[in-house]
Protein backbone atom coordinates (compact mmCIF):
# COMPACT_ATOMS: atom_id res chain seq x y z
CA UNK A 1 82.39 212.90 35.21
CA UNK A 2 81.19 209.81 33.61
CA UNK A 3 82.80 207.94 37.05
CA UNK A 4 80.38 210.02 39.00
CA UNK A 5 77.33 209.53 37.41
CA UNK A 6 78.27 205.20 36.98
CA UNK A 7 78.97 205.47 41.13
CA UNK A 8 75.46 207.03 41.59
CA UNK A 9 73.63 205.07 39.20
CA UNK A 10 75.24 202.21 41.17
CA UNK A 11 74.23 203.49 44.87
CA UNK A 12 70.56 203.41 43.25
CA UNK A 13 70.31 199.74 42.12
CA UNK A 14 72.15 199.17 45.44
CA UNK A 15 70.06 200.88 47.18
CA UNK A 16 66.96 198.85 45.17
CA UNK A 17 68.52 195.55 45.79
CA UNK A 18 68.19 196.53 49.85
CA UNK A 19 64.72 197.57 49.52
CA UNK A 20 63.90 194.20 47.84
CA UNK A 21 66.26 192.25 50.22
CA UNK A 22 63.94 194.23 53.57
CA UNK A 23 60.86 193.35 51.27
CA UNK A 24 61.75 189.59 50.90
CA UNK A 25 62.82 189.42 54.40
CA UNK A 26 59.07 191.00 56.02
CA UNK A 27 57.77 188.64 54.21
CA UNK A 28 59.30 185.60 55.51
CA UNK A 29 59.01 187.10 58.91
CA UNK A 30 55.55 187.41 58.39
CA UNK A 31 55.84 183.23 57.38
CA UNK A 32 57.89 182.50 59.91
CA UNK A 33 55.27 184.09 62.53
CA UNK A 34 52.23 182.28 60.98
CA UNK A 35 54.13 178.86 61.38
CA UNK A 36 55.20 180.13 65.25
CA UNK A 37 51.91 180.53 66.42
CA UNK A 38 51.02 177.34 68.03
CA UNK A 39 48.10 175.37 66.95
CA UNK A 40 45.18 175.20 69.67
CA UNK A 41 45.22 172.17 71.58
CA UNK A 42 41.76 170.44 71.97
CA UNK A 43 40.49 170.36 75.58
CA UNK A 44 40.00 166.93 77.56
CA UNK A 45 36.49 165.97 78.76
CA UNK A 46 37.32 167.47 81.85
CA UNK A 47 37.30 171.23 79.96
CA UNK A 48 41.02 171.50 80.23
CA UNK A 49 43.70 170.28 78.24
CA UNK A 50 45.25 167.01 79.31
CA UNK A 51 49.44 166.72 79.11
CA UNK A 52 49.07 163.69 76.36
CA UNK A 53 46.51 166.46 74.15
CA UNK A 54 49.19 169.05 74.27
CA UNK A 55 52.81 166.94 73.80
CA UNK A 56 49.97 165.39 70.85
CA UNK A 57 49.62 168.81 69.69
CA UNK A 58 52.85 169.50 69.89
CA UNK A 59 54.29 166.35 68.23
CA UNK A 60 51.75 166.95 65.37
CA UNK A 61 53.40 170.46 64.49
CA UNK A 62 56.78 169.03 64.96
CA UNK A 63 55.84 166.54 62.63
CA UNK A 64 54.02 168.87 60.45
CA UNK A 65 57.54 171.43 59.87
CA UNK A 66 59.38 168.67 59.17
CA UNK A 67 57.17 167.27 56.29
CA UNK A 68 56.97 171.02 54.86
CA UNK A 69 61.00 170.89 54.99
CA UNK A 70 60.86 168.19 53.01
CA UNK A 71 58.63 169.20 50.41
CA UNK A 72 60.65 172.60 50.01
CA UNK A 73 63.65 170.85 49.61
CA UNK A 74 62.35 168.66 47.25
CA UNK A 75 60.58 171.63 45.37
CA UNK A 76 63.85 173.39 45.04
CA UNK A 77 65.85 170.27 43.94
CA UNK A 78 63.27 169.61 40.77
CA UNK A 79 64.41 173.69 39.93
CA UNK A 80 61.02 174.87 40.73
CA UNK A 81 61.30 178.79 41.68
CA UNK A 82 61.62 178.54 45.24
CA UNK A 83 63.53 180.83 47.62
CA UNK A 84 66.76 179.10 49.20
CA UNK A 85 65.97 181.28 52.06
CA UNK A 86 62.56 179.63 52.57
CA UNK A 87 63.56 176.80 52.25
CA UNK A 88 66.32 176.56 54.47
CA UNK A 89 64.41 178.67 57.34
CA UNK A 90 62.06 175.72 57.21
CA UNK A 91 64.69 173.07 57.41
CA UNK A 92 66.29 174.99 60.57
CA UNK A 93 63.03 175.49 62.03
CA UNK A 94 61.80 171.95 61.78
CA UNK A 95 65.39 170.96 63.20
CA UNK A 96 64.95 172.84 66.10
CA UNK A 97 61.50 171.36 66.10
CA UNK A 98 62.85 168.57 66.62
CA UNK A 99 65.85 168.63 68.79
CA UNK A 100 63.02 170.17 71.25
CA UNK A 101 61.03 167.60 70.74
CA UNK A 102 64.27 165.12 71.93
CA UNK A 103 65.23 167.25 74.71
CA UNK A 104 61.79 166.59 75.89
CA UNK A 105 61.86 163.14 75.28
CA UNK A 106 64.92 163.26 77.82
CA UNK A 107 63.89 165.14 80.32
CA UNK A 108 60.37 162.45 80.46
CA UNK A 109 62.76 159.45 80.39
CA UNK A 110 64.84 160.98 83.33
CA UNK A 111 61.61 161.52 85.42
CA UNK A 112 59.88 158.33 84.44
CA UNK A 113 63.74 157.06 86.13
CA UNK A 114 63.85 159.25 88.94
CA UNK A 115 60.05 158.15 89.75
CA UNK A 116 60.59 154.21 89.68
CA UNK A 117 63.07 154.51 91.38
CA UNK A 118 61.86 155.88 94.28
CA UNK A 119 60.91 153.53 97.32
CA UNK A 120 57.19 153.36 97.86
């Protein structure tokens, strides 16, 4: 009977551990969501906003992920009590941050290429 009663007592701090897991993991989405939403991009004198103020914008928050991946990694390494989780969703995220960011880069170069190249 005792076996019973350990298995159950078991399923319950199982069960607990998943409820904190789902907790820990709303939250983070909930992180990850505020750091998604893209930062407004301030509007030319024209009234709309130029290519150079968004890829700006967008260089800036780029920039701005990768710096916060730094600090968390730093933060855990001196043993302060930070997540690994967090901290390694923020080094993926500024990663893809920047392989974007590259990609981009390319695509410019290619049509910078493509356009001094043609004849005039």
């Amino acid at each position: 009977m005792s076996g019973i009663g350990g298995g159950a007592m078991s399923v319950d701090r199982i069960m607990a551990m998943r409820q904190q897991i789902l907790e820990k993991n709303q939250a983070l989405s909930r992180a990850n969501q505020e750091l998604a939403t893209p930062a407004p991009v301030a509007p030319a004198q024209g009234g709309a906003a130029s290519f150079a103020d968004a890829l700006e914008g967008a260089l800036g928050k780029v920039n701005q992920s990768q710096h916060q991946a730094t600090e968390l990694s730093a933060a855990y390494e001196r043993g302060e009590t930070i997540d690994i989780a967090k901290v390694m969703l923020a080094r993926q995220q500024a990663s893809v941050g920047f392989e974007a960011t590259l990609q981009v880069r390319n695509k410019l170069l290619s049509a910078y290429k493509d356009i001094m190249s043609m004849p005039v």
